[in-house]
Protein backbone atom coordinates (compact mmCIF):
# COMPACT_ATOMS: atom_id res chain seq x y z
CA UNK A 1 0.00 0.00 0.00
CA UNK A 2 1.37 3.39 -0.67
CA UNK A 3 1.44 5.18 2.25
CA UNK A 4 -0.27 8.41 0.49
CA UNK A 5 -3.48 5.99 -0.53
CA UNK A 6 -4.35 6.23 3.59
CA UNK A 7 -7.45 7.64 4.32
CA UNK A 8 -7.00 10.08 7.31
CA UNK A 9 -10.30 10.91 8.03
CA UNK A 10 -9.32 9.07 11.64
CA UNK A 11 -6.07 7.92 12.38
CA UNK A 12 -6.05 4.09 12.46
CA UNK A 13 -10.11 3.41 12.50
CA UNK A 14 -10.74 3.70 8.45
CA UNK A 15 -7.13 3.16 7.47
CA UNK A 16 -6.55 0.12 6.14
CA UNK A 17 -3.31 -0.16 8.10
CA UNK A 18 -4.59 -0.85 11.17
CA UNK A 19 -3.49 -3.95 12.89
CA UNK A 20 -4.01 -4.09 16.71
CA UNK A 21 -5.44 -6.97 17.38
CA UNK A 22 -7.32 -5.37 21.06
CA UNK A 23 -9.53 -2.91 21.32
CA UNK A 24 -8.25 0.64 21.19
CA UNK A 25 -9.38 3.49 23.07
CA UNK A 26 -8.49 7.71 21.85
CA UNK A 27 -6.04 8.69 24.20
CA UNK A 28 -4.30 12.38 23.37
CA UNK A 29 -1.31 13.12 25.55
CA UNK A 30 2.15 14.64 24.18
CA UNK A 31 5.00 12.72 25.29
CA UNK A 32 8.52 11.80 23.84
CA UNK A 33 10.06 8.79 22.47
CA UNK A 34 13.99 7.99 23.83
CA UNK A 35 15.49 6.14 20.79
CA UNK A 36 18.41 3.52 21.05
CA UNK A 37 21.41 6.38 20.59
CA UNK A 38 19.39 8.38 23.81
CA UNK A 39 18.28 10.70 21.35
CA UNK A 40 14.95 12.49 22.72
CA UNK A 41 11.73 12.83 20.05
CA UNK A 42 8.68 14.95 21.26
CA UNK A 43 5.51 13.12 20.38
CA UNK A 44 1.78 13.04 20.43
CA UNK A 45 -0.42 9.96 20.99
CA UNK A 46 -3.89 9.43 19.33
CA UNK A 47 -4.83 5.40 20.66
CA UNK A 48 -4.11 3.27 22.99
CA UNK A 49 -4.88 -0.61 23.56
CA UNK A 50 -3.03 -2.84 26.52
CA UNK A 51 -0.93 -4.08 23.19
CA UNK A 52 0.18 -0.74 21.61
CA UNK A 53 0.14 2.66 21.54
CA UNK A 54 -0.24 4.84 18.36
CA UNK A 55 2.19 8.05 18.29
CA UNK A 56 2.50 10.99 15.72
CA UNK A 57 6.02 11.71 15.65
CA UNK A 58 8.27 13.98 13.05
CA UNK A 59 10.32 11.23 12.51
CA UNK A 60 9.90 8.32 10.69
CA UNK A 61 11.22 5.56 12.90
CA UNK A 62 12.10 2.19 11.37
CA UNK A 63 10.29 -0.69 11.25
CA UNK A 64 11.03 -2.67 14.41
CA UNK A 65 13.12 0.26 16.06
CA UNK A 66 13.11 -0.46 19.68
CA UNK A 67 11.81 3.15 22.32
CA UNK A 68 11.23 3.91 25.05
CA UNK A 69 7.98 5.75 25.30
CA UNK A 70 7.64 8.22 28.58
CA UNK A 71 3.89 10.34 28.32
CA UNK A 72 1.29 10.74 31.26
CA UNK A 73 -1.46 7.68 32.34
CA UNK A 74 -4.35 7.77 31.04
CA UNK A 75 -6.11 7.54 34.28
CA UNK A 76 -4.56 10.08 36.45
CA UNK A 77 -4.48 9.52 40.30
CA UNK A 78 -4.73 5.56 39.99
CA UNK A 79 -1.61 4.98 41.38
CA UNK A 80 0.54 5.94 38.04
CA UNK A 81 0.90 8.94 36.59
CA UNK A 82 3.44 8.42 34.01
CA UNK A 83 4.13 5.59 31.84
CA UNK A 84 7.18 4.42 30.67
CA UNK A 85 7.40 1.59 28.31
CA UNK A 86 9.68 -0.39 25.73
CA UNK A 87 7.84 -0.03 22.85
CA UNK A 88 8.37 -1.40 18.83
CA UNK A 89 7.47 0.59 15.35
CA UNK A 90 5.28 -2.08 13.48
CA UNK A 91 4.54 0.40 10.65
CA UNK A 92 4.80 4.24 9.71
CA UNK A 93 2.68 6.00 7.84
CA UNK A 94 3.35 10.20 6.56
CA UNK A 95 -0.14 11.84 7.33
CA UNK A 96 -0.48 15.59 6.05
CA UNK A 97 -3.32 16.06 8.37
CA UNK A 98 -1.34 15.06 11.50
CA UNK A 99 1.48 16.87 9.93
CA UNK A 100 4.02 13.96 10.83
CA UNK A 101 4.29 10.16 10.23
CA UNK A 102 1.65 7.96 12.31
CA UNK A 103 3.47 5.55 14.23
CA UNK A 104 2.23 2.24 15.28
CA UNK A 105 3.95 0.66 18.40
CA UNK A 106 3.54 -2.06 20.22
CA UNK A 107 4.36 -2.77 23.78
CA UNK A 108 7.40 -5.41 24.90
CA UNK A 109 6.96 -7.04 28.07
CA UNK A 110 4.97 -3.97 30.15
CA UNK A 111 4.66 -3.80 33.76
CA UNK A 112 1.31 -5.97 34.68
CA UNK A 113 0.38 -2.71 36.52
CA UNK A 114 0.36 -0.32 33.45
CA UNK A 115 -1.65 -3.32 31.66
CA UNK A 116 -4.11 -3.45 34.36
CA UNK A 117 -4.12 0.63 34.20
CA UNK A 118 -4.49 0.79 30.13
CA UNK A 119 -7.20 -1.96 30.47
CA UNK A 120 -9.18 0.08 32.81
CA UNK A 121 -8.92 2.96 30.74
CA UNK A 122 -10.20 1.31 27.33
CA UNK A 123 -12.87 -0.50 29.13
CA UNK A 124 -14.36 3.10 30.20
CA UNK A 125 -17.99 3.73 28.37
CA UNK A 126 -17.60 5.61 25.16
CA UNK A 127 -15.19 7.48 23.61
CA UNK A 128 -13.73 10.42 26.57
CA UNK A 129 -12.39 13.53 25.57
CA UNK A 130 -9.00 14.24 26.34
């Protein structure tokens, strides 16, 4: 698939890249991605399921580049307020309309209590505003 022929309409939902096998939740926090030479990356996050996260970052990362991902819970006061995860690029895609490239990333070996935490969070009624 070209990455151009994605429709952006939303992020992952109508794109025919998506890929998570769990259900995925909106999540918008800004964050920043710590890649294997330390180098820091700001980011943004649009999703998150207890397998991934997906990121918009001006970089386009590598297919199974390796990151650590640091950005806020998405349940604030529940014990953790910041996660910080190993996390791997399973695709990339350039999106004008999030002016960067759309990365998908999912989670090595997380802490059971950041599962538990992102599990609570997608489980929530509806779709919350962040």
């Amino acid at each position: 698939m070209n990455v151009l022929d994605a429709q952006e309409s939303s992020p992952w939902a109508n794109a025919s890249v998506d890929r998570r096998q769990t259900e995925r939740k909106r999540f918008r926090a800004l964050g920043e991605l710590r890649l294997p030479n330390q180098q820091v990356v700001p980011m943004r996050t649009f999703d998150i399921s207890v397998d991934g996260i997906g990121v918009v970052s001006s970089l386009n990362l590598r297919l199974e580049t390796l990151c650590w991902i640091k950005v806020r819970a998405p349940i604030l006061g529940a014990g953790m307020d910041v996660l910080q995860l190993h996390a791997r690029v399973t695709h990339s895609v350039l999106s004008a309309k999030e002016a960067g490239f759309m990365l998908g990333m999912d989670f090595e070996n997380p802490p059971a209590a950041a599962v538990s935490l992102i599990r609570q969070y997608v489980k929530t009624a509806g779709w919350m505003r962040d």
